[in-house]
N, C-alpha and C. Protein backbone atom coordinates (compact mmCIF):
# COMPACT_ATOMS: atom_id res chain seq x y z
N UNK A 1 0.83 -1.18 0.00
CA UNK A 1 0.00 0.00 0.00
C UNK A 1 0.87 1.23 0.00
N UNK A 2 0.27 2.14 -0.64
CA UNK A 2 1.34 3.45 -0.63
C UNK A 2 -0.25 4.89 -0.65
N UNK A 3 0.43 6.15 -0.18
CA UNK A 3 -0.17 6.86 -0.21
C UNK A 3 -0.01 8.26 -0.54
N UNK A 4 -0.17 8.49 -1.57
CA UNK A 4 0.94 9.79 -2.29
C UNK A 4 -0.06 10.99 -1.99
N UNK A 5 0.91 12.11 -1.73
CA UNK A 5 -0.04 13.26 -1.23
C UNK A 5 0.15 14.32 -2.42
N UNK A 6 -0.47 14.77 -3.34
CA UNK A 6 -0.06 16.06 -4.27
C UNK A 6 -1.11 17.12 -3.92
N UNK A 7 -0.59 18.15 -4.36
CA UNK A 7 -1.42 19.45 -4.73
C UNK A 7 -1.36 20.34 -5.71
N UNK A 8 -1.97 19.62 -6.37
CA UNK A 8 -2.06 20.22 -7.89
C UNK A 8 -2.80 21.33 -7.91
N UNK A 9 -2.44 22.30 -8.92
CA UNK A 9 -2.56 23.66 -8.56
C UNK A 9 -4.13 23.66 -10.05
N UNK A 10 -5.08 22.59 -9.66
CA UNK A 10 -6.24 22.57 -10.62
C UNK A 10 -7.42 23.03 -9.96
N UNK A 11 -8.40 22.83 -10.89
CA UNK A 11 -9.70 22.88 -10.24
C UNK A 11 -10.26 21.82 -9.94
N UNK A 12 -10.63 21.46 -8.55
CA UNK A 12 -11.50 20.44 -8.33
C UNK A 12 -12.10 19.25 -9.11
N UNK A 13 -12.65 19.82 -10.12
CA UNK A 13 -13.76 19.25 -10.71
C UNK A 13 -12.68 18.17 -11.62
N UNK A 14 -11.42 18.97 -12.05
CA UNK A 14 -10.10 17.89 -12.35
C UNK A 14 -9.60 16.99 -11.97
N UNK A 15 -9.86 16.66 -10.61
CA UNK A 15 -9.10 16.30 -9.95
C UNK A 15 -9.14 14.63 -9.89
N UNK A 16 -10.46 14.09 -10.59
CA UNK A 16 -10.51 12.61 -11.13
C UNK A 16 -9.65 12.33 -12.50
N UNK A 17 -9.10 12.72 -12.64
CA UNK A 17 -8.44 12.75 -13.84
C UNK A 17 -7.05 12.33 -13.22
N UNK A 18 -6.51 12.43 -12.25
CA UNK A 18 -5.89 12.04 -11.61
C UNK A 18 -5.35 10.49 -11.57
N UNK A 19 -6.76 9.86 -11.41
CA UNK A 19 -6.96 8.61 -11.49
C UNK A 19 -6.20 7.67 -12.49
N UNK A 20 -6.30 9.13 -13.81
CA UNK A 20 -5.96 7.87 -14.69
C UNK A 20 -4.21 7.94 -14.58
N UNK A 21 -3.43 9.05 -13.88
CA UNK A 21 -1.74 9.49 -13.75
C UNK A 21 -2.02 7.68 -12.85
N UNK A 22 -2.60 7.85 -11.67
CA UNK A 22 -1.89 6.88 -11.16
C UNK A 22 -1.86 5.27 -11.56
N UNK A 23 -3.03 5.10 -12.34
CA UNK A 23 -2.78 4.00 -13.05
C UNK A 23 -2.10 3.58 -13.97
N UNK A 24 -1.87 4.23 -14.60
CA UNK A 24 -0.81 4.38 -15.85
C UNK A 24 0.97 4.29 -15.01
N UNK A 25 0.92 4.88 -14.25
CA UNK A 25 2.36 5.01 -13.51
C UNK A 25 2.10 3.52 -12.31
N UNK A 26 1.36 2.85 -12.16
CA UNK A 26 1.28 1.38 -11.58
C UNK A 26 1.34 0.51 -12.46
N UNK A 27 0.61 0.61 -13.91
CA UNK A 27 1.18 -0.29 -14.92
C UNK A 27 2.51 -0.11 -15.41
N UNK A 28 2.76 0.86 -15.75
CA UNK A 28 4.56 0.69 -16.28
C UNK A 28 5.12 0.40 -15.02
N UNK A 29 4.97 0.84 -13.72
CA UNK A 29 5.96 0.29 -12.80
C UNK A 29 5.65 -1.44 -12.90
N UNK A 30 4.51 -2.04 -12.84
CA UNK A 30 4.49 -3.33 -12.69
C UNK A 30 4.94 -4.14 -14.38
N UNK A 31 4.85 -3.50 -15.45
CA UNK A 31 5.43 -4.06 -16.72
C UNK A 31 7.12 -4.00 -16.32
N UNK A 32 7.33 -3.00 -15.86
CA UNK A 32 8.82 -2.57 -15.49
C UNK A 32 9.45 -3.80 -14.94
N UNK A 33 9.08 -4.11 -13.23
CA UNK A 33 9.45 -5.23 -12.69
C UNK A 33 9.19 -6.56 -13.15
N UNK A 34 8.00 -6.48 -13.61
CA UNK A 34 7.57 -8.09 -13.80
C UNK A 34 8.05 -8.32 -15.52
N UNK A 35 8.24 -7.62 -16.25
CA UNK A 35 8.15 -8.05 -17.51
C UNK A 35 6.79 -8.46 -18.46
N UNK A 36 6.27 -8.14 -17.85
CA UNK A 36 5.01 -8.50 -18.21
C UNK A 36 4.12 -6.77 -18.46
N UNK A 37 3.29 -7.35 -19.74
CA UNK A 37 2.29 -6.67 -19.95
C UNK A 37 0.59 -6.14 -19.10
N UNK A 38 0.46 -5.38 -18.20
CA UNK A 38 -0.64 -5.59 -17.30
C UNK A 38 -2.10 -4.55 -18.61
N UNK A 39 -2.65 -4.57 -18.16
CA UNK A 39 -3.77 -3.71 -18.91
C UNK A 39 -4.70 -2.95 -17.46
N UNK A 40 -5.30 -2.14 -17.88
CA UNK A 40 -6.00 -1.31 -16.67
C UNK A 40 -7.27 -1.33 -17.58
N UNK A 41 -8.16 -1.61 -16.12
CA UNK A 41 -9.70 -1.76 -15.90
C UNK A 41 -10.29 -0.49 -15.53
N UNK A 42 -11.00 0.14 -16.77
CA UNK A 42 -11.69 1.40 -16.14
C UNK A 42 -12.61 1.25 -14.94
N UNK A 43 -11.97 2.51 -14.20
CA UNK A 43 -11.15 3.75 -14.40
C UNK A 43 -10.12 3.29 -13.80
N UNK A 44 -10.16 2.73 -12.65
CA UNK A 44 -8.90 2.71 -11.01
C UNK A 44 -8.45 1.29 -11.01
N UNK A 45 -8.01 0.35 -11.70
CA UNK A 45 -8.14 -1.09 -11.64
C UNK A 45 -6.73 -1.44 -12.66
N UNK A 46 -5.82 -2.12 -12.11
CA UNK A 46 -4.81 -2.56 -13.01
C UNK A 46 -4.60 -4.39 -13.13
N UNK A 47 -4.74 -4.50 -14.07
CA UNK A 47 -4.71 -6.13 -13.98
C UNK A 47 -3.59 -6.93 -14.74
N UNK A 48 -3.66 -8.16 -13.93
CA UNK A 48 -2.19 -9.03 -15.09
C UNK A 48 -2.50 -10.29 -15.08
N UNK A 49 -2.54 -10.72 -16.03
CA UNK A 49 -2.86 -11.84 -17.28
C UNK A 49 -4.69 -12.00 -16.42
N UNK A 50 -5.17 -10.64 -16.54
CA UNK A 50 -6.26 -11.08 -16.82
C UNK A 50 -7.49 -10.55 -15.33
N UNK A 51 -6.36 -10.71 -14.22
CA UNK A 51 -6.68 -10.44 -12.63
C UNK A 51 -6.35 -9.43 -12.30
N UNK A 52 -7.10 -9.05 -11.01
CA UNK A 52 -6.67 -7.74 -10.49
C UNK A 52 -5.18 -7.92 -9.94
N UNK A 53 -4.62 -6.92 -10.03
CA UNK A 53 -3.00 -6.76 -9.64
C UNK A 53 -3.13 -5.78 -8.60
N UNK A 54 -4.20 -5.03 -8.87
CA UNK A 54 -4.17 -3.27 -8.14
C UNK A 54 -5.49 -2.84 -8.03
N UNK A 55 -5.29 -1.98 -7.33
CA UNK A 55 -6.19 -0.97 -7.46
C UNK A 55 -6.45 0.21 -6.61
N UNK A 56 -6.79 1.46 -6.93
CA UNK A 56 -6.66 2.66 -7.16
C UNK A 56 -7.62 3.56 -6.84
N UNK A 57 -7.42 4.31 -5.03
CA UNK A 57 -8.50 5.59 -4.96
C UNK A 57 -7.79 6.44 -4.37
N UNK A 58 -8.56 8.00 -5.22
CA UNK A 58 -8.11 9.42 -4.56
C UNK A 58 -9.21 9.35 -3.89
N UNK A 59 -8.50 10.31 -2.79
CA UNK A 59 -9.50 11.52 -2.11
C UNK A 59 -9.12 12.61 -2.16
N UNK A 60 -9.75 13.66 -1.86
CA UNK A 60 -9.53 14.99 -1.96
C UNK A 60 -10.26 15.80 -1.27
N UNK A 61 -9.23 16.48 -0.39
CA UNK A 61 -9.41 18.11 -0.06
C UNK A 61 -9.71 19.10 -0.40
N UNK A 62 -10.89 20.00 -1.01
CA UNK A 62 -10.88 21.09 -1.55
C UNK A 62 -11.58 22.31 -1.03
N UNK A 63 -11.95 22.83 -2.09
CA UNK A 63 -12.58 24.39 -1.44
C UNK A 63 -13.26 24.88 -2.74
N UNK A 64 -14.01 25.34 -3.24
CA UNK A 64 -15.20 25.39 -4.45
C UNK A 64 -13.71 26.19 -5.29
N UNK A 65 -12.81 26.81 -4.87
CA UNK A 65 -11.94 27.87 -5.92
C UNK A 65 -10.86 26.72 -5.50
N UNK A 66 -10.38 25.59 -5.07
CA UNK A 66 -9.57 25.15 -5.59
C UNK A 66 -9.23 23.64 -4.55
N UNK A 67 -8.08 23.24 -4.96
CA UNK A 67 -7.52 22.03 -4.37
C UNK A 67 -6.88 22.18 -3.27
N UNK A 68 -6.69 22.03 -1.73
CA UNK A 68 -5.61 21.86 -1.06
C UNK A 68 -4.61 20.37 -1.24
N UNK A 69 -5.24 19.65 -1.46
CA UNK A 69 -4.71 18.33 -1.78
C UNK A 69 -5.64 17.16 -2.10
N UNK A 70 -5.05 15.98 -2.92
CA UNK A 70 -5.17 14.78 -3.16
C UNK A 70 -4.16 13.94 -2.72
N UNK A 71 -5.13 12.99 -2.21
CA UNK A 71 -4.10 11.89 -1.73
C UNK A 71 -4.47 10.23 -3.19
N UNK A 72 -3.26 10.29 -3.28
CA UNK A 72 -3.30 9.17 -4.78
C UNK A 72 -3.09 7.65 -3.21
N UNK A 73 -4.37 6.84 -3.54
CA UNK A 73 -4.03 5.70 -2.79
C UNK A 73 -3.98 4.59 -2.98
N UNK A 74 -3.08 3.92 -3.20
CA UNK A 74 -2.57 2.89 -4.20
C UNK A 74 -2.24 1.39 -3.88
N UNK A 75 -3.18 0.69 -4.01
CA UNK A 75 -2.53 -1.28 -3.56
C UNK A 75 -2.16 -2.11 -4.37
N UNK A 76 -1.47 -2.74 -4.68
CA UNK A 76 -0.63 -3.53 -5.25
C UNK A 76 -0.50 -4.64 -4.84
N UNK A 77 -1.02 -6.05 -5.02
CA UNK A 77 -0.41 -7.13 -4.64
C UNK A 77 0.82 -7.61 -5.48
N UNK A 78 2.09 -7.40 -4.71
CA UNK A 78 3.31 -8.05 -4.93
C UNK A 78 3.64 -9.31 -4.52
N UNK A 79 3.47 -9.59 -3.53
CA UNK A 79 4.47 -11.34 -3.12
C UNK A 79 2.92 -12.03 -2.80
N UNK A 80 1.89 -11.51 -2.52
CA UNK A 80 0.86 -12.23 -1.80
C UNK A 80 0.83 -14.15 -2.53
N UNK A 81 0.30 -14.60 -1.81
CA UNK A 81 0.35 -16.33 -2.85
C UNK A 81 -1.07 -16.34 -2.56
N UNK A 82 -1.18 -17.41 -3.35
CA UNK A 82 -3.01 -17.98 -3.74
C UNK A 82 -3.69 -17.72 -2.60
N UNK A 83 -3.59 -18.64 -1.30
CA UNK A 83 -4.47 -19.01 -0.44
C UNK A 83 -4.28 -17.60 0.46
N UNK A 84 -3.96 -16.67 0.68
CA UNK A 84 -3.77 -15.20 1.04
C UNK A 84 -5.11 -14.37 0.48
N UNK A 85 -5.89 -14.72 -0.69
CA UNK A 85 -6.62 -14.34 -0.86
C UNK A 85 -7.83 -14.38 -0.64
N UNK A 86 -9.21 -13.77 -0.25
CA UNK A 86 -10.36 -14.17 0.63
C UNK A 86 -10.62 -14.63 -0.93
N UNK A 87 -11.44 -15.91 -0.32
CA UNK A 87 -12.30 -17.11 -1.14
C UNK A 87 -13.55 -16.19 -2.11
N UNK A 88 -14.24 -14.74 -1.28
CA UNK A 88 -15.13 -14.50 -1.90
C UNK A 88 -15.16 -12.99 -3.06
N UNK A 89 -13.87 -13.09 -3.41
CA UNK A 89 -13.72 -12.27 -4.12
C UNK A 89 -14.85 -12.11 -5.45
N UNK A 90 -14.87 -10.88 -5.90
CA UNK A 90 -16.03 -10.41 -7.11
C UNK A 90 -15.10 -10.54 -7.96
N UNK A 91 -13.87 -10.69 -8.35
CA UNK A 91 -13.29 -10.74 -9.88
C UNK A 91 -11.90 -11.38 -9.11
N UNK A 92 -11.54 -12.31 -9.77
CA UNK A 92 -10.18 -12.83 -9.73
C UNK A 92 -9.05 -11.86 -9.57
N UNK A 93 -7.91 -12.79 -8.29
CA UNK A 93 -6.93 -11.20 -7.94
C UNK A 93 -5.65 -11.96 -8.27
N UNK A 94 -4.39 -11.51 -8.18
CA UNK A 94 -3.83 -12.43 -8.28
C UNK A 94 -2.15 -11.48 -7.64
N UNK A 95 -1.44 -11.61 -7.85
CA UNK A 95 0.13 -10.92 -7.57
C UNK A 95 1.29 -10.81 -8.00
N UNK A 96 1.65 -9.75 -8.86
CA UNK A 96 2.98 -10.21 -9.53
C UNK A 96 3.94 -11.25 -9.16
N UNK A 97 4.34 -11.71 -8.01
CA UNK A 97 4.85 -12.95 -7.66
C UNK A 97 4.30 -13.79 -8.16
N UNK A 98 3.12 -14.39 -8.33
CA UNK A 98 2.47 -15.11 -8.64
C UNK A 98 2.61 -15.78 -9.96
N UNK A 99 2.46 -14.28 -10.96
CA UNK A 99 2.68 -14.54 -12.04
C UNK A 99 3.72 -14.38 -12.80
N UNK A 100 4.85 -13.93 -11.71
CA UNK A 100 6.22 -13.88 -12.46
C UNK A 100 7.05 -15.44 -12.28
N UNK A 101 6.75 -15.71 -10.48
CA UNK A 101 7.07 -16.82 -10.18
C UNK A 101 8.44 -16.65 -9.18
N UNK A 102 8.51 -15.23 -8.93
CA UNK A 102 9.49 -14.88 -8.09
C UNK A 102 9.27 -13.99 -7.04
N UNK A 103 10.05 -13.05 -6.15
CA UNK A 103 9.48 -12.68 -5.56
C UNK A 103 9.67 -11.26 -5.81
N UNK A 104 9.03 -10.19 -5.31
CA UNK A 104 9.52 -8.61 -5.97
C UNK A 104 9.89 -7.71 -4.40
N UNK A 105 11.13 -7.07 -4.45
CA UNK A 105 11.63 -6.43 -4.11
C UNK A 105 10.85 -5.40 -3.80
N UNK A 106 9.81 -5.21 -2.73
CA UNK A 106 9.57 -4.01 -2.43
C UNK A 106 9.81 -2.77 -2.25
N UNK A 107 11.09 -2.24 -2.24
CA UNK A 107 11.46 -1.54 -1.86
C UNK A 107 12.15 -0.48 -3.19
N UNK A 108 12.54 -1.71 -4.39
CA UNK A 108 12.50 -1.74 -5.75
C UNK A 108 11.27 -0.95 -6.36
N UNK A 109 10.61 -1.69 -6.27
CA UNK A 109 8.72 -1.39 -6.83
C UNK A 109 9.00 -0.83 -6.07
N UNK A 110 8.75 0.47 -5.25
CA UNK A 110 8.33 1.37 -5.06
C UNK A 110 9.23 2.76 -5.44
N UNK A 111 10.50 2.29 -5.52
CA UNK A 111 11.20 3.46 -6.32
C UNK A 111 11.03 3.13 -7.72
N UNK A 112 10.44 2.26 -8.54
CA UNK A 112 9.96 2.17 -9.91
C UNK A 112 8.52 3.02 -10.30
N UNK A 113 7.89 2.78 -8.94
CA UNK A 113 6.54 3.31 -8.93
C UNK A 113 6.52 4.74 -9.11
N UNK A 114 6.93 5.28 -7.78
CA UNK A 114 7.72 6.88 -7.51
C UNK A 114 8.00 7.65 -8.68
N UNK A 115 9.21 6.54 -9.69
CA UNK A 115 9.55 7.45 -10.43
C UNK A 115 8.68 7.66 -11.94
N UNK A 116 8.01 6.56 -12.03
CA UNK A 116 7.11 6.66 -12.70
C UNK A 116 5.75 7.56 -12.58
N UNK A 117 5.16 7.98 -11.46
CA UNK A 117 4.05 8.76 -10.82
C UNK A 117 5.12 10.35 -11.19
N UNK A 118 6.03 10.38 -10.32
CA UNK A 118 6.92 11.81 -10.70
C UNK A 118 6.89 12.43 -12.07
N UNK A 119 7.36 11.41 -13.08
CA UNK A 119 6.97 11.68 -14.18
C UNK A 119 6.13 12.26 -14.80
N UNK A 120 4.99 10.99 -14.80
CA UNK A 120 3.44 11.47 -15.33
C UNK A 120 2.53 12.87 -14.70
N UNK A 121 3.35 13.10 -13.36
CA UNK A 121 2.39 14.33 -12.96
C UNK A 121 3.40 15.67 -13.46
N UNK A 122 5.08 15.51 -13.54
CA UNK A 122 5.28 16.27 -14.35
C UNK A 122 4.69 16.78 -15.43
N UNK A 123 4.42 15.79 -16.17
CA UNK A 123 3.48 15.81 -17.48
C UNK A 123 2.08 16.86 -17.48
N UNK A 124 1.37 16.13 -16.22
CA UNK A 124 0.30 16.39 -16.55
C UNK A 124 0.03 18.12 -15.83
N UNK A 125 1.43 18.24 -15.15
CA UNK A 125 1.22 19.93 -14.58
C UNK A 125 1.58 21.03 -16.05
N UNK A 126 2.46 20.23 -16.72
CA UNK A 126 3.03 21.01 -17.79
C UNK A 126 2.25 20.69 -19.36
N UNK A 127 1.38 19.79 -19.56
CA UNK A 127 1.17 19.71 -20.50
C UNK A 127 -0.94 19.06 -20.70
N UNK A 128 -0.99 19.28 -19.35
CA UNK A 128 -2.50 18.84 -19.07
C UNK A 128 -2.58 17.22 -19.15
N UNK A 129 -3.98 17.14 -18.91
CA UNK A 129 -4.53 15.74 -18.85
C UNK A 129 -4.29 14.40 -20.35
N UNK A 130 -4.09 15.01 -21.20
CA UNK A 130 -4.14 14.57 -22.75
C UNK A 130 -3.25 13.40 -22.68
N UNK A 131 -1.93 13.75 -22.30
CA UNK A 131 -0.64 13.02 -22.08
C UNK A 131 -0.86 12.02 -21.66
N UNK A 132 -1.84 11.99 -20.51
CA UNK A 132 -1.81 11.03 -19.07
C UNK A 132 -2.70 9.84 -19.74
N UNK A 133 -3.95 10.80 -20.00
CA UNK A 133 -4.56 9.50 -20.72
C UNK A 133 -4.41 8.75 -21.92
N UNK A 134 -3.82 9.36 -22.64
CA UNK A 134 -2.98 8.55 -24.08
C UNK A 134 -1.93 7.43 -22.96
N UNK A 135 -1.34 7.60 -22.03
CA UNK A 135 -0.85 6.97 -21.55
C UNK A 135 -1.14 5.45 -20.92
N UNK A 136 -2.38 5.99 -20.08
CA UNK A 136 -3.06 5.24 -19.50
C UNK A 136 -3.48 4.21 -21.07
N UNK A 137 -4.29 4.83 -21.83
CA UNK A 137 -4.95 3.66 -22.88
C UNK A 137 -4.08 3.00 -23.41
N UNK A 138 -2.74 3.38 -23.54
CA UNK A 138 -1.79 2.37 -24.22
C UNK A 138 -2.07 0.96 -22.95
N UNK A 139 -2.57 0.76 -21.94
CA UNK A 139 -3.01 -0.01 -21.26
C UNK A 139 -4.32 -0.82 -21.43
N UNK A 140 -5.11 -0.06 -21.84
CA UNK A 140 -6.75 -0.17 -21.82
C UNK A 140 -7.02 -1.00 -23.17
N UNK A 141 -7.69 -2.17 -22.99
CA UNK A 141 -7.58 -3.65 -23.96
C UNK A 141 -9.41 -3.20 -24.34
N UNK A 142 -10.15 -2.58 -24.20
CA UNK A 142 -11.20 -2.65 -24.25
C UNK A 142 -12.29 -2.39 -25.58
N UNK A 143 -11.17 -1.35 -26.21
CA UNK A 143 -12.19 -0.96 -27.22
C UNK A 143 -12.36 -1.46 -28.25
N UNK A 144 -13.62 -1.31 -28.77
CA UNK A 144 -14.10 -2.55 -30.02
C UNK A 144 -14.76 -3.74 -29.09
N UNK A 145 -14.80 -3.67 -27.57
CA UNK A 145 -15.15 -5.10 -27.13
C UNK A 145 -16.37 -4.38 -26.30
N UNK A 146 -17.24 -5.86 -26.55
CA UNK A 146 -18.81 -5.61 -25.57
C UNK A 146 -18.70 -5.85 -24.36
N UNK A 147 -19.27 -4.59 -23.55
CA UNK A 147 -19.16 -5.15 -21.89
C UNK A 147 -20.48 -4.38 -21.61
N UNK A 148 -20.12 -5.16 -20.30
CA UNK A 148 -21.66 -4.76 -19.58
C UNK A 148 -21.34 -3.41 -18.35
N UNK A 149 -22.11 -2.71 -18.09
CA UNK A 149 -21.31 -1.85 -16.76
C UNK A 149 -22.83 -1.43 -16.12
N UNK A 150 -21.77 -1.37 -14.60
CA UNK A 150 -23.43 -1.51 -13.65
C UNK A 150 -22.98 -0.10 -12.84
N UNK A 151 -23.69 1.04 -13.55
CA UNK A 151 -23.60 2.08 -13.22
C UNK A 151 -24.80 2.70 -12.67
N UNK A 152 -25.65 2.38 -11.64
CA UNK A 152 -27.08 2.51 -11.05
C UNK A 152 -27.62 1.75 -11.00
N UNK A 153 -29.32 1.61 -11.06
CA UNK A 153 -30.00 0.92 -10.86
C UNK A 153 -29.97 -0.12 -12.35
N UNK A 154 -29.79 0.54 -13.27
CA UNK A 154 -29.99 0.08 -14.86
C UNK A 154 -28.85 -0.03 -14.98
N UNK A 155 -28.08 -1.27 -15.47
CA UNK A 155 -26.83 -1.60 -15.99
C UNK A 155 -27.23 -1.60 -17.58
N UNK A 156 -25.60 -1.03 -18.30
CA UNK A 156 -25.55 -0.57 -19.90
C UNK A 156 -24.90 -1.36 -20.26
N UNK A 157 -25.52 -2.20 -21.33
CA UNK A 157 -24.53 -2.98 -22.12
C UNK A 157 -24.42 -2.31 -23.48
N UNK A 158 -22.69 -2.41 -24.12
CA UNK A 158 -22.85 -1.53 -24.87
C UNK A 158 -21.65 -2.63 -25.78
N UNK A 159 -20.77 -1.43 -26.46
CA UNK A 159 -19.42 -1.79 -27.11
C UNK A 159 -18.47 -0.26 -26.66
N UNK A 160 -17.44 -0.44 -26.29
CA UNK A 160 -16.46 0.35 -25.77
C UNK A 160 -16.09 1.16 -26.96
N UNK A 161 -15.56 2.58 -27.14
CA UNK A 161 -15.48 3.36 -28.26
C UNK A 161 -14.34 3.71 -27.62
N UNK A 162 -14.23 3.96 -26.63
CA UNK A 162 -12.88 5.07 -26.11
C UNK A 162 -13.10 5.79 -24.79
N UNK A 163 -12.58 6.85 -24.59
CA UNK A 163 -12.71 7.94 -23.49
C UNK A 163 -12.63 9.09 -24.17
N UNK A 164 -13.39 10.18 -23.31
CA UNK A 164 -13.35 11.33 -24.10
C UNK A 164 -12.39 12.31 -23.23
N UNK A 165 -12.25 13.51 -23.61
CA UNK A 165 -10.99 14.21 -23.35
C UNK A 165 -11.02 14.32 -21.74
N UNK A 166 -12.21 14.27 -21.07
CA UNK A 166 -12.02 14.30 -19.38
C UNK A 166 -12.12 12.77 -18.77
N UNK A 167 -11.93 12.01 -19.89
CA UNK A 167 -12.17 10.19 -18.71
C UNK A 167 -13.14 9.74 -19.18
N UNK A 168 -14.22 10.23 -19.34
CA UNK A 168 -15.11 9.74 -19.23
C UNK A 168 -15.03 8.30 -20.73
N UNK A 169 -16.12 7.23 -20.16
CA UNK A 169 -16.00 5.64 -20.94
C UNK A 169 -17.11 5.95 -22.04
N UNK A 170 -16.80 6.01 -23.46
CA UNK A 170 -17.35 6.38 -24.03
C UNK A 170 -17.92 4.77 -24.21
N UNK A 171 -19.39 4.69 -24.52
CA UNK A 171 -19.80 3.19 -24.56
C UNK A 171 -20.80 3.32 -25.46
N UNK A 172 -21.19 2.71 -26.50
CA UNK A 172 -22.14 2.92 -27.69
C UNK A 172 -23.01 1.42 -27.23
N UNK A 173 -23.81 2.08 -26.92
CA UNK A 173 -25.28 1.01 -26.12
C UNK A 173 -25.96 -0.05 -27.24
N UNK A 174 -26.66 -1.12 -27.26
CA UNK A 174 -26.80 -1.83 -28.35
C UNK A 174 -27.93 -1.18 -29.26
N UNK A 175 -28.85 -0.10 -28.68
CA UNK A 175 -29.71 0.51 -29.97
C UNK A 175 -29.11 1.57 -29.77
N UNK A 176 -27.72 1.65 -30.39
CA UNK A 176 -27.20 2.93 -31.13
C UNK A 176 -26.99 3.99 -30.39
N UNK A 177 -27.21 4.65 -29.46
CA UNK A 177 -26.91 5.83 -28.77
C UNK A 177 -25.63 5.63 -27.84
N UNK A 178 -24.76 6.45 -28.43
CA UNK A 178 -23.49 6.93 -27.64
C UNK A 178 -23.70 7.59 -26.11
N UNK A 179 -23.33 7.02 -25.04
CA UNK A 179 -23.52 6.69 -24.11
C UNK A 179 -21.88 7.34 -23.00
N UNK A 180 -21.99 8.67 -22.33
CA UNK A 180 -20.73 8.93 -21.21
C UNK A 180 -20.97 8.70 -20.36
N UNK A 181 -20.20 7.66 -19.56
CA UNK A 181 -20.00 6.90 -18.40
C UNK A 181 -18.82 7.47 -17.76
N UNK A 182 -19.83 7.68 -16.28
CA UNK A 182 -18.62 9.01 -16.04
C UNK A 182 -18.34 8.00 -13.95
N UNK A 183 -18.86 6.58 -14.16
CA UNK A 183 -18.63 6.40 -12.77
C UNK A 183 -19.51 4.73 -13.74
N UNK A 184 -18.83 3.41 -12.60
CA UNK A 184 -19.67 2.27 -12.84
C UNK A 184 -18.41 1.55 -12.88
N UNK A 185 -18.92 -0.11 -13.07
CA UNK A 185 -17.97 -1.39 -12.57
C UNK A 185 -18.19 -1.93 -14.55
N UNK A 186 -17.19 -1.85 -14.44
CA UNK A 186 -16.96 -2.17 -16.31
C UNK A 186 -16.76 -3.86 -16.40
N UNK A 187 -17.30 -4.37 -17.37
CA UNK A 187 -17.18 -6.32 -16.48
C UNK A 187 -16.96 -6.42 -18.53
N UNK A 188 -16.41 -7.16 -18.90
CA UNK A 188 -16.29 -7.55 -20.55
C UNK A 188 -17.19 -8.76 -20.50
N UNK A 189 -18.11 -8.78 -21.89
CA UNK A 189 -18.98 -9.98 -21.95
C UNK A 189 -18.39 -10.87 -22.72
């Protein structure tokens, strides 16, 4: 677990966008160590060969004119083994150990992580959100594929198109209407 504190000098209403710096900077740190390719589960969700690896919440401090802080809060299963995991999980989890077959240097991964997060928020102070999420989707396996997402009372089944310039899951519903999904549990059918 790690818990990164920034204060980005944005507006509030930005400040989920965030979400996608830290996932993107947990997948290259975990492609980094493990060698392996992970993909991220919209929005906060990083997975490898298939399972959760991670996963990913801000909170935030603010004030209607601006940010005092976000805290980026970040879990990672590294060494955990099979039976470590509760039996009643909602989606298969699993641990880079697991699937590398060795064990990972904590202390490693987290200066891989670091410098990867340092980066991307460089980025995203100097060059906006655009960067981050081109980043992030070089992760994101989804589009062109049908999923279901249970975003309220009415779950949308659609086909994945993309994200649009603030995050949001662009999802084209099965009678035709383009559909922004701006919050919900994304499941592939």
């Amino acid at each position: 677990y790690a818990s990164v504190l920034l204060r980005p000098p944005i507006h509030p209403f930005h400040a989920p966008q965030l979400t996608f710096l830290s996932a993107a900077a947990v997948a290259r740190a975990v492609e980094e160590i493990s060698g392996l390719r992970p993909t991220v589960k919209w929005p906060n969700d990083v997975l490898l060969c298939g399972k959760k690896v991670a996963g990913l919440l801000n909170e935030m401090e603010a004030e209607t004119e601006g940010i005092h802080f976000v805290v980026l809060g970040i879990g990672i299963n590294l060494n955990m083994r099979l039976d470590q995991f509760p039996a009643d999980l909602r989606y298969p989890a699993t641990s880079v150990g697991l699937e590398t077959g060795r064990s990972v240097n904590r202390a490693e991964f987290a200066r891989c992580l670091l410098r990867h997060l340092d980066a991307l928020y460089d980025t995203f102070l100097q060059e906006g959100v655009v960067p981050v999420v081109e980043a992030w989707q070089a992760y994101f396996d989804l589009v062109g594929r049908p999923v279901a997402v249970e975003a309220g009372a009415q779950p949308l089944r659609g086909t994945v198109e993309g994200l649009d310039a603030d995050g949001a899951l662009l999802l084209r519903l099965d009678d035709g209407r383009l559909e922004r999904v701006l919050a919900g549990d994304v499941r592939p059918l």
